[in-house]
PDB file of N, CA and C in Angstrom:
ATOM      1  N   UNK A   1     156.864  27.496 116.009  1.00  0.00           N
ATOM      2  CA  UNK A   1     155.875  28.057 116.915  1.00  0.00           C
ATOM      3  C   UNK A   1     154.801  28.773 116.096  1.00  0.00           C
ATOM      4  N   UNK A   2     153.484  28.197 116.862  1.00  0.00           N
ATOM      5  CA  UNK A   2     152.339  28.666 115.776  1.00  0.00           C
ATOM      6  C   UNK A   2     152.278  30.724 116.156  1.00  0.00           C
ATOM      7  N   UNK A   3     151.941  31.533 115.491  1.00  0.00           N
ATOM      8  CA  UNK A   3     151.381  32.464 115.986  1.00  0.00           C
ATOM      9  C   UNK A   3     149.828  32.980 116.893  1.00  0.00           C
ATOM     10  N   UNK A   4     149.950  33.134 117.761  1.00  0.00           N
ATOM     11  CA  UNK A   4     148.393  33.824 118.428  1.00  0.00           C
ATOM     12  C   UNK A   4     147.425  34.078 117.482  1.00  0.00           C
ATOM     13  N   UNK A   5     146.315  33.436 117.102  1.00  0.00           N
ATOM     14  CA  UNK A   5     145.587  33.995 116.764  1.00  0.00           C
ATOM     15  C   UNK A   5     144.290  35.179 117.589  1.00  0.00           C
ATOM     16  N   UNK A   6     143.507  35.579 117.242  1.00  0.00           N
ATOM     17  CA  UNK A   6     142.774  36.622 117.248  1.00  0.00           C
ATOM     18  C   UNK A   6     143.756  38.077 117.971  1.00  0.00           C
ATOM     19  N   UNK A   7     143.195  38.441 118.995  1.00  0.00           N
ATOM     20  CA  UNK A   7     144.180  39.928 119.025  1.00  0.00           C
ATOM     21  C   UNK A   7     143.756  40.819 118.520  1.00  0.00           C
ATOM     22  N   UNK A   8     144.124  42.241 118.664  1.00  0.00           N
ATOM     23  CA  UNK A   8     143.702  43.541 117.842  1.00  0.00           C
ATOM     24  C   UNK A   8     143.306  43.537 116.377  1.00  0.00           C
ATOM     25  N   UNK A   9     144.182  42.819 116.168  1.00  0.00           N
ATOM     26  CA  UNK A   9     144.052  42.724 114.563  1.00  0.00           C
ATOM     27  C   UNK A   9     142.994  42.078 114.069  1.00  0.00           C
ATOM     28  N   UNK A  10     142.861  40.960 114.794  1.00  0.00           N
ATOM     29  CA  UNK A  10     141.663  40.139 114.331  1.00  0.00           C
ATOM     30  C   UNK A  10     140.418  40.473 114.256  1.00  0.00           C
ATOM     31  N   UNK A  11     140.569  41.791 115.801  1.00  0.00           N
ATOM     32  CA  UNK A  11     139.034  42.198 115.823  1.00  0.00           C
ATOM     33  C   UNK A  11     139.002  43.012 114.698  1.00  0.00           C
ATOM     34  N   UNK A  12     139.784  43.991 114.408  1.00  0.00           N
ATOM     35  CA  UNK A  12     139.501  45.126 113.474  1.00  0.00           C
ATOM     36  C   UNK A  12     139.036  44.374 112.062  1.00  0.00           C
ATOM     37  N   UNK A  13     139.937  43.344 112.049  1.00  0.00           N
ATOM     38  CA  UNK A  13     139.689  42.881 110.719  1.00  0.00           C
ATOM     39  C   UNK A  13     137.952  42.363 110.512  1.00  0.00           C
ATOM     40  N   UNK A  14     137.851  41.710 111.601  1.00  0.00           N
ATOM     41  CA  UNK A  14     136.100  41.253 111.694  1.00  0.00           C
ATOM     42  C   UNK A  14     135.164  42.162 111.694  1.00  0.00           C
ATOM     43  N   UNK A  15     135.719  43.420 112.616  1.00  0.00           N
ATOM     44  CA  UNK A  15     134.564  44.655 112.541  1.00  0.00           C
ATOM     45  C   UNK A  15     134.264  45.829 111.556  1.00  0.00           C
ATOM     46  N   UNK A  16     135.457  45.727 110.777  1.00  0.00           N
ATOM     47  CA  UNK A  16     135.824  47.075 109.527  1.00  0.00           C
ATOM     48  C   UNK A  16     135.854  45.705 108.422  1.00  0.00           C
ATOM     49  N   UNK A  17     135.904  44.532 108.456  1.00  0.00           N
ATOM     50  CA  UNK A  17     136.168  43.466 106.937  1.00  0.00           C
ATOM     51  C   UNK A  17     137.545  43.452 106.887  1.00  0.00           C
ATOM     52  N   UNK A  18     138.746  43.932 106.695  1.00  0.00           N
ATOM     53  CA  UNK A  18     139.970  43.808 106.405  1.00  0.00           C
ATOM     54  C   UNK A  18     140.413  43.091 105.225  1.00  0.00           C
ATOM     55  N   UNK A  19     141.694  42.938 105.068  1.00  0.00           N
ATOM     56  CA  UNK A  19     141.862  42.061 103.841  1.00  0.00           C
ATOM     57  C   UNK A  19     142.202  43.441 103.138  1.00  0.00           C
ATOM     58  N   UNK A  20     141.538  44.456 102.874  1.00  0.00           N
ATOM     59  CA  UNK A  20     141.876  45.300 101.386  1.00  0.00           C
ATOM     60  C   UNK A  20     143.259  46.174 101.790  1.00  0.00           C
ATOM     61  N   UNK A  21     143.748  46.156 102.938  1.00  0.00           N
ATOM     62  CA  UNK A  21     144.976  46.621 102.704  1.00  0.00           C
ATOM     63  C   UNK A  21     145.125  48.226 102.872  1.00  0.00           C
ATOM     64  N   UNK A  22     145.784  49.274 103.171  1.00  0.00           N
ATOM     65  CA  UNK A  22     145.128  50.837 103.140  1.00  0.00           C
ATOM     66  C   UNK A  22     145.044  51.456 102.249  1.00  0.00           C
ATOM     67  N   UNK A  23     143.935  51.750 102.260  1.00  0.00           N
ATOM     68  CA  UNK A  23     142.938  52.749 101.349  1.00  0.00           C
ATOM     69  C   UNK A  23     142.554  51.369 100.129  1.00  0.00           C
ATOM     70  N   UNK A  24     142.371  50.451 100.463  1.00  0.00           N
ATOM     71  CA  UNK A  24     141.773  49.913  99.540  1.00  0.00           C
ATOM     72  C   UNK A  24     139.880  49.437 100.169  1.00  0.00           C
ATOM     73  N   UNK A  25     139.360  49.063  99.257  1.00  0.00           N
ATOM     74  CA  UNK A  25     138.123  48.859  99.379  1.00  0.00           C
ATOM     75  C   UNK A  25     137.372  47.479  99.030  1.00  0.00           C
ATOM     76  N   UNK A  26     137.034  46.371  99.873  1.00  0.00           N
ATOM     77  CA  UNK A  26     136.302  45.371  99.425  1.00  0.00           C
ATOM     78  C   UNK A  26     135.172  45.654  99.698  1.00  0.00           C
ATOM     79  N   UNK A  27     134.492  45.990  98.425  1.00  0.00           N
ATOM     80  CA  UNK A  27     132.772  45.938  98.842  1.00  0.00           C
ATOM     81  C   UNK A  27     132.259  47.491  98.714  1.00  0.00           C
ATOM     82  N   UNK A  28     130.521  47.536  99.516  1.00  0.00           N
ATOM     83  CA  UNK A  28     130.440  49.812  99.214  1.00  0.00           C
ATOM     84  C   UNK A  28     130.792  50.110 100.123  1.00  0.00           C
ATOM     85  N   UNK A  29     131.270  49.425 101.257  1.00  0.00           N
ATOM     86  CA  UNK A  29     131.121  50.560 102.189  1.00  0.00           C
ATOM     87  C   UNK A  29     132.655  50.905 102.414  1.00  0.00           C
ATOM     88  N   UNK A  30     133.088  52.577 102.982  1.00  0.00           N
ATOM     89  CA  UNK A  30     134.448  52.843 102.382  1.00  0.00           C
ATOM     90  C   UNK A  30     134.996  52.740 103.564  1.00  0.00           C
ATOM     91  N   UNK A  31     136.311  53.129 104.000  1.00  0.00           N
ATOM     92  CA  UNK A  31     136.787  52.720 104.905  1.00  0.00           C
ATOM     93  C   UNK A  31     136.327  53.511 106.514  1.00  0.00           C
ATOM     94  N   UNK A  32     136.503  53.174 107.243  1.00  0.00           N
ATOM     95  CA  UNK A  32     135.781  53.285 108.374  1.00  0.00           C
ATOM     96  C   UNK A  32     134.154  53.431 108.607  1.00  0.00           C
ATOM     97  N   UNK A  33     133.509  52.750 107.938  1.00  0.00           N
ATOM     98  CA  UNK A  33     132.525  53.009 108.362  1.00  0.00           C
ATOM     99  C   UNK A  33     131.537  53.745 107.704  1.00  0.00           C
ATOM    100  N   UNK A  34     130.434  53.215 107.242  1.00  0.00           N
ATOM    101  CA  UNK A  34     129.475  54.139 106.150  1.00  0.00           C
ATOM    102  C   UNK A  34     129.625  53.841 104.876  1.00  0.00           C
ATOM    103  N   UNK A  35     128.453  54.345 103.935  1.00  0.00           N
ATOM    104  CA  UNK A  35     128.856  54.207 102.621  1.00  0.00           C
ATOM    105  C   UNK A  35     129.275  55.155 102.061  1.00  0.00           C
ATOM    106  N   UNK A  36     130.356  55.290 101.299  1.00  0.00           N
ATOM    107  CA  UNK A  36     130.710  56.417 100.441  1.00  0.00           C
ATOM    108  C   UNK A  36     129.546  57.071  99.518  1.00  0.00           C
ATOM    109  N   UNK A  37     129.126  58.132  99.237  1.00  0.00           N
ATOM    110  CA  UNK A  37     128.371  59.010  98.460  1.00  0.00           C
ATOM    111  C   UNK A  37     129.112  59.852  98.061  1.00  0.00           C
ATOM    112  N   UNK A  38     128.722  60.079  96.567  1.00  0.00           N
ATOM    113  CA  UNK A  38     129.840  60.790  95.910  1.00  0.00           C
ATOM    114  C   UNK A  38     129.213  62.477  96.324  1.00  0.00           C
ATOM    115  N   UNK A  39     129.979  63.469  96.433  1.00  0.00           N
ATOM    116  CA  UNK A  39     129.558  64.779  97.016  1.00  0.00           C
ATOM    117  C   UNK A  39     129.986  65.726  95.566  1.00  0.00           C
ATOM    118  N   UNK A  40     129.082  66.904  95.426  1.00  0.00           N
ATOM    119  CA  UNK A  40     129.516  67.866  94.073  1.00  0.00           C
ATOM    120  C   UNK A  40     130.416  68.281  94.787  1.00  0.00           C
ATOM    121  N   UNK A  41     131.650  68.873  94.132  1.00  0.00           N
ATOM    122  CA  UNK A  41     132.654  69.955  94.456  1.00  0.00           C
ATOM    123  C   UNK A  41     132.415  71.302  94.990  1.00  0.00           C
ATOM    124  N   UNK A  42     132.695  71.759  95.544  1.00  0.00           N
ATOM    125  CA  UNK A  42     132.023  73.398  95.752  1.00  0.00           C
ATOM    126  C   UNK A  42     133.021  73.957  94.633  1.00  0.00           C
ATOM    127  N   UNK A  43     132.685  75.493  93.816  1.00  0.00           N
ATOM    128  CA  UNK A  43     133.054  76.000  92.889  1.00  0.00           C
ATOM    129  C   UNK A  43     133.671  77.162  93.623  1.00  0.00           C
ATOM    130  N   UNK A  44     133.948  77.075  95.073  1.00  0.00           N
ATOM    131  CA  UNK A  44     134.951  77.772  95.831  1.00  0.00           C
ATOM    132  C   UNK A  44     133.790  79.294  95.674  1.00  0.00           C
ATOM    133  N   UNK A  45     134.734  80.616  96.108  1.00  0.00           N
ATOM    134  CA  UNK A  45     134.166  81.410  96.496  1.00  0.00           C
ATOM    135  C   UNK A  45     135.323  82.618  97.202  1.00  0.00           C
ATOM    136  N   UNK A  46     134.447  83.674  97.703  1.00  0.00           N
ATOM    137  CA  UNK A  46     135.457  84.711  98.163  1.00  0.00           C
ATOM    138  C   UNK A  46     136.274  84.444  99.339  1.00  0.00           C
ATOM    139  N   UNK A  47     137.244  85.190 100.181  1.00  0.00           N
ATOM    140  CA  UNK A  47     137.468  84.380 101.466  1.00  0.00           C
ATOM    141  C   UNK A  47     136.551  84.668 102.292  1.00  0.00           C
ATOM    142  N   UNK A  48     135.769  85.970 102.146  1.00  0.00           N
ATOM    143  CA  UNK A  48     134.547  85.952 103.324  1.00  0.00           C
ATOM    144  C   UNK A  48     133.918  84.849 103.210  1.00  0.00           C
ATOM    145  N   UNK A  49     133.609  84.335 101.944  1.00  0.00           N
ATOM    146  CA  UNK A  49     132.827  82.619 101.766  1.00  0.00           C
ATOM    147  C   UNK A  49     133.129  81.952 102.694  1.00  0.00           C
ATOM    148  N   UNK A  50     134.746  81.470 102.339  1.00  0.00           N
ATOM    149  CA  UNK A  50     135.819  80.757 102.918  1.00  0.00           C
ATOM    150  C   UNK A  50     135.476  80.910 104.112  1.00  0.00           C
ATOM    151  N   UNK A  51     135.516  81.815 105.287  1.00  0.00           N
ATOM    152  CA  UNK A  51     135.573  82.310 106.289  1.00  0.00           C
ATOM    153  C   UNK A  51     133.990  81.953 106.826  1.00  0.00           C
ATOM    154  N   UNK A  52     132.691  81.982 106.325  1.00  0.00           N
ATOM    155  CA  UNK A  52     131.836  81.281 106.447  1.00  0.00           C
ATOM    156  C   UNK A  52     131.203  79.903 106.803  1.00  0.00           C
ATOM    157  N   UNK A  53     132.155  79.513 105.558  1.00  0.00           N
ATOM    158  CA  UNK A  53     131.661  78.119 106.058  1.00  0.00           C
ATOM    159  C   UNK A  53     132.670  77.575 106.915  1.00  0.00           C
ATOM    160  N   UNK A  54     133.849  78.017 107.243  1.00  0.00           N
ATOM    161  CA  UNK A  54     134.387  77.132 108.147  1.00  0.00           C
ATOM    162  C   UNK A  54     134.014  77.483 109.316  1.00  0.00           C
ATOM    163  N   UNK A  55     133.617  78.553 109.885  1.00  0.00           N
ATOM    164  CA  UNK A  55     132.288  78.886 110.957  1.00  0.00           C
ATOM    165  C   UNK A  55     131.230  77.757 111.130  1.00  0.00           C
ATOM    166  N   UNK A  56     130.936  77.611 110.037  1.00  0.00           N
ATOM    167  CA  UNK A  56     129.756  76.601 110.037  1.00  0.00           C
ATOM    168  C   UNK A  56     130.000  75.311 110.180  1.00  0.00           C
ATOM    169  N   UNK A  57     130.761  75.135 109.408  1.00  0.00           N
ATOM    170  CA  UNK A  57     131.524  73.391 110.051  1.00  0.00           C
ATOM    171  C   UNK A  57     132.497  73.298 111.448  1.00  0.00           C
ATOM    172  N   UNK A  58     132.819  74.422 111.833  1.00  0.00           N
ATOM    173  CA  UNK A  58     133.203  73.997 113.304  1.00  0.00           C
ATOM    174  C   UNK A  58     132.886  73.715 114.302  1.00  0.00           C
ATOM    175  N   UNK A  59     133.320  72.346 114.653  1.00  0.00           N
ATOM    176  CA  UNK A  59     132.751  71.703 115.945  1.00  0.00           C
ATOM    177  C   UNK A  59     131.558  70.149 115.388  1.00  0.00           C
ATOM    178  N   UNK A  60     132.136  70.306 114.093  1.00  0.00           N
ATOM    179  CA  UNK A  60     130.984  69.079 113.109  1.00  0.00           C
ATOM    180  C   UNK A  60     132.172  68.058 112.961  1.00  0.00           C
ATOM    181  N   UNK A  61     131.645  67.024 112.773  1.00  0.00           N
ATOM    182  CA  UNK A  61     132.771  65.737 112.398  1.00  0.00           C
ATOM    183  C   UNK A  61     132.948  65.992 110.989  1.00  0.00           C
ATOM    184  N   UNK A  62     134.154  65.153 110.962  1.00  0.00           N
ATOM    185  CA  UNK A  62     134.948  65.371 109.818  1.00  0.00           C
ATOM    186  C   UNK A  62     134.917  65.326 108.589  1.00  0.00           C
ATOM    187  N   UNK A  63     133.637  64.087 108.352  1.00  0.00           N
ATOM    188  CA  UNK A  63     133.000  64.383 106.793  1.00  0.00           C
ATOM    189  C   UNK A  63     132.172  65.561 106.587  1.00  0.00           C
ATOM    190  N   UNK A  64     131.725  66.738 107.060  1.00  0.00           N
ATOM    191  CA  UNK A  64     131.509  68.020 107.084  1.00  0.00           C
ATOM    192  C   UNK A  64     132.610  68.856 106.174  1.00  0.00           C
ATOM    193  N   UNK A  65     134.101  68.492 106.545  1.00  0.00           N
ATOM    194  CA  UNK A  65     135.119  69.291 105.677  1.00  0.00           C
ATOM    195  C   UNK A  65     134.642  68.961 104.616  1.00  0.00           C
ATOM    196  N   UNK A  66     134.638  67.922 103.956  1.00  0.00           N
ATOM    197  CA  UNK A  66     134.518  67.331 102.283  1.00  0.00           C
ATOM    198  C   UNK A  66     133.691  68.712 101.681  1.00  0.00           C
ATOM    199  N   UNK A  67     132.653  69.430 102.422  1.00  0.00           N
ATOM    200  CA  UNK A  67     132.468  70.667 102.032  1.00  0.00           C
ATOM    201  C   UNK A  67     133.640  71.716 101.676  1.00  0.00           C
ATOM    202  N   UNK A  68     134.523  72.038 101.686  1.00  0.00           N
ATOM    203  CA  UNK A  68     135.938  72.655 101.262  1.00  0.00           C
ATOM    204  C   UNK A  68     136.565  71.920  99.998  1.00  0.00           C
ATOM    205  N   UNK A  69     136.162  71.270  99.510  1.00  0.00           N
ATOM    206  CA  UNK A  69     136.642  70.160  97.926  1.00  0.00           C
ATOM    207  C   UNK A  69     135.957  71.341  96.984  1.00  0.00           C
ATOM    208  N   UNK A  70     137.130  71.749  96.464  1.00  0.00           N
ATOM    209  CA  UNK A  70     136.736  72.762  95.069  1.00  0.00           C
ATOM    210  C   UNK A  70     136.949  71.430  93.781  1.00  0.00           C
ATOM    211  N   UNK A  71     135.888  72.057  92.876  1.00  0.00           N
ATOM    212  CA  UNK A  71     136.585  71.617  91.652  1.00  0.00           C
ATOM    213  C   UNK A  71     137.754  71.923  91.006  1.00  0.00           C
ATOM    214  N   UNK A  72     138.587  71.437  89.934  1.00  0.00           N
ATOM    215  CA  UNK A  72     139.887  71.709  89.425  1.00  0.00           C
ATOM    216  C   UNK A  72     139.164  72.765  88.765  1.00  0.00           C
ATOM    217  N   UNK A  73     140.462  73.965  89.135  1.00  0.00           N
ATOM    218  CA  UNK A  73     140.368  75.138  89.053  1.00  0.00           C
ATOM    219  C   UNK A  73     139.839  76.892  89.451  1.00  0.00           C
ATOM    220  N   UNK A  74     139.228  76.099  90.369  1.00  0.00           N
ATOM    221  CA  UNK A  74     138.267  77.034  91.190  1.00  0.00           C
ATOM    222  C   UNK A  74     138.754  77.050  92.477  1.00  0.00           C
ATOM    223  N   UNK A  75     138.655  77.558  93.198  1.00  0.00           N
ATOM    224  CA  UNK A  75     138.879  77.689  95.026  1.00  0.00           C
ATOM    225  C   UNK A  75     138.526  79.399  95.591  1.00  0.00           C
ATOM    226  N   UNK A  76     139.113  79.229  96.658  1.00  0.00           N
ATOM    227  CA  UNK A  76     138.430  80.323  97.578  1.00  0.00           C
ATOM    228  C   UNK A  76     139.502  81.246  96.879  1.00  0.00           C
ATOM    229  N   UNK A  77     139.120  82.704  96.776  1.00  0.00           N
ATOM    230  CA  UNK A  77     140.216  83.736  96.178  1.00  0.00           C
ATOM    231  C   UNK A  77     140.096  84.860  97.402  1.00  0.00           C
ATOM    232  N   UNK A  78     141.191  85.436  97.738  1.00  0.00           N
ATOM    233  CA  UNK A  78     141.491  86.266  98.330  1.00  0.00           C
ATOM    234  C   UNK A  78     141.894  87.419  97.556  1.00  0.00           C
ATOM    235  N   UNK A  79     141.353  88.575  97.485  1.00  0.00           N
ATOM    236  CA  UNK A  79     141.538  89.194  96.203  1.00  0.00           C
ATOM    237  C   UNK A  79     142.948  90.509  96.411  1.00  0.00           C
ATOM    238  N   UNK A  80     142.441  90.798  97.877  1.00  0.00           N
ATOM    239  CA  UNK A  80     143.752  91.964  98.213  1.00  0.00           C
ATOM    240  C   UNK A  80     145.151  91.370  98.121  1.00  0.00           C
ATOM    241  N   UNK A  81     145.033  90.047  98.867  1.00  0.00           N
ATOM    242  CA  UNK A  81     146.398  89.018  99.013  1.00  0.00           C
ATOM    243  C   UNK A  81     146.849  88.585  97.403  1.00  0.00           C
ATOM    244  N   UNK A  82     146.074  88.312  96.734  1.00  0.00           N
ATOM    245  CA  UNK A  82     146.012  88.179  95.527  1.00  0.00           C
ATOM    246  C   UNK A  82     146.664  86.486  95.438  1.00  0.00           C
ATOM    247  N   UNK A  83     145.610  85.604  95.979  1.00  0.00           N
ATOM    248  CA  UNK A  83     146.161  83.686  95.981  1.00  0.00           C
ATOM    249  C   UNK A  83     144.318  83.348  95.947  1.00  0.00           C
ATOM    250  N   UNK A  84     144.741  81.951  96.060  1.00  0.00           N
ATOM    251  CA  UNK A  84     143.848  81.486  95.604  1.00  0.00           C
ATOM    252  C   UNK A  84     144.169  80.123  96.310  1.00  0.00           C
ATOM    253  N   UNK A  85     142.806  79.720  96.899  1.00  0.00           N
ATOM    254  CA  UNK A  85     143.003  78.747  98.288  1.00  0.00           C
ATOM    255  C   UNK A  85     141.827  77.135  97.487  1.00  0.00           C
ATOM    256  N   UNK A  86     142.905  75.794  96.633  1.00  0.00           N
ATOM    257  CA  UNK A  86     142.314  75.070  96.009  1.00  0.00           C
ATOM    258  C   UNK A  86     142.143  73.688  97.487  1.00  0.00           C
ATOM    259  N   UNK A  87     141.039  73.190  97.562  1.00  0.00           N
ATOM    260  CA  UNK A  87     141.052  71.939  98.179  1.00  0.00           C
ATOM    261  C   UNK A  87     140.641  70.727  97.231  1.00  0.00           C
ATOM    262  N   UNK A  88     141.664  69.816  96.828  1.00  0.00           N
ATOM    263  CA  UNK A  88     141.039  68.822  96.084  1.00  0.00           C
ATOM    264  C   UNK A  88     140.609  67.551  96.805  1.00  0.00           C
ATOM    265  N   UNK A  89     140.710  67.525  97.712  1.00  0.00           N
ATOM    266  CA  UNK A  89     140.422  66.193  99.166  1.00  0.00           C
ATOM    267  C   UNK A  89     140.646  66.379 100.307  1.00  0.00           C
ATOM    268  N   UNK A  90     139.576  66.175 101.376  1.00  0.00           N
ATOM    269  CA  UNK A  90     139.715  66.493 102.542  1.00  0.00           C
ATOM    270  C   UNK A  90     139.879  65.240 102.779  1.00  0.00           C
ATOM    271  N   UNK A  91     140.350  65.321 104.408  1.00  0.00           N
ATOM    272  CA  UNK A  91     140.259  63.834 104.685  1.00  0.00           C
ATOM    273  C   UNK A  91     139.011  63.555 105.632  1.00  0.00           C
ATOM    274  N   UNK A  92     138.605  62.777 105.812  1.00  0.00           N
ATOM    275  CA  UNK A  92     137.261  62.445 106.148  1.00  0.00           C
ATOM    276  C   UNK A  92     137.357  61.942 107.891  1.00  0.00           C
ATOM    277  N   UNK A  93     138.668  61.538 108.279  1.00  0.00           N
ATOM    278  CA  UNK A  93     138.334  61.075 109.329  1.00  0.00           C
ATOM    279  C   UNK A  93     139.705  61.220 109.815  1.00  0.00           C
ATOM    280  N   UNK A  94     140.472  61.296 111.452  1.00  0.00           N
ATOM    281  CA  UNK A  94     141.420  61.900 111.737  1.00  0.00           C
ATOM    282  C   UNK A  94     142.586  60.534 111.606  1.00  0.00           C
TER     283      UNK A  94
END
């Protein structure tokens, strides 16, 4: 017995390209939609920082977080608590 072709799968595969498998990439544009642009790291900051911008990104779609990506070694510091809050990847989409 042959299998069904087209179906859910088929569409996704026609409308996103498919084939690369998850988290892989055929071609620029990255997965779901858009082209990837590479973004600087933020060099992190105090938690009032911290506490700032996530004010500011709330209620924004999800490539907005990628703003919270510290570079290695840097992140938000809380100084009374005495930690230190590193993001090395947000995720971009839910």
């Amino acid at each position: 017995q042959t299998p069904c072709s087209g179906g859910r799968g088929e569409f996704y595969k026609n409308k996103y390209g498919g084939g690369a498998g998850r988290g892989g990439n055929k071609g620029g544009a990255a997965r779901g939609g858009g082209s990837y642009q590479s973004r600087p790291a933020s060099t992190g900051g105090s938690y009032a920082d911290l506490q700032r911008l996530l004010q500011g990104i709330d209620g924004r779609q999800y490539p907005a977080y990628h703003s919270l990506e510290t570079v290695t070694g840097k992140g938000w510091f809380h100084s009374n608590m005495g930690f230190t809050l590193m993001f090395g990847r947000t995720q971009s989409d839910p």
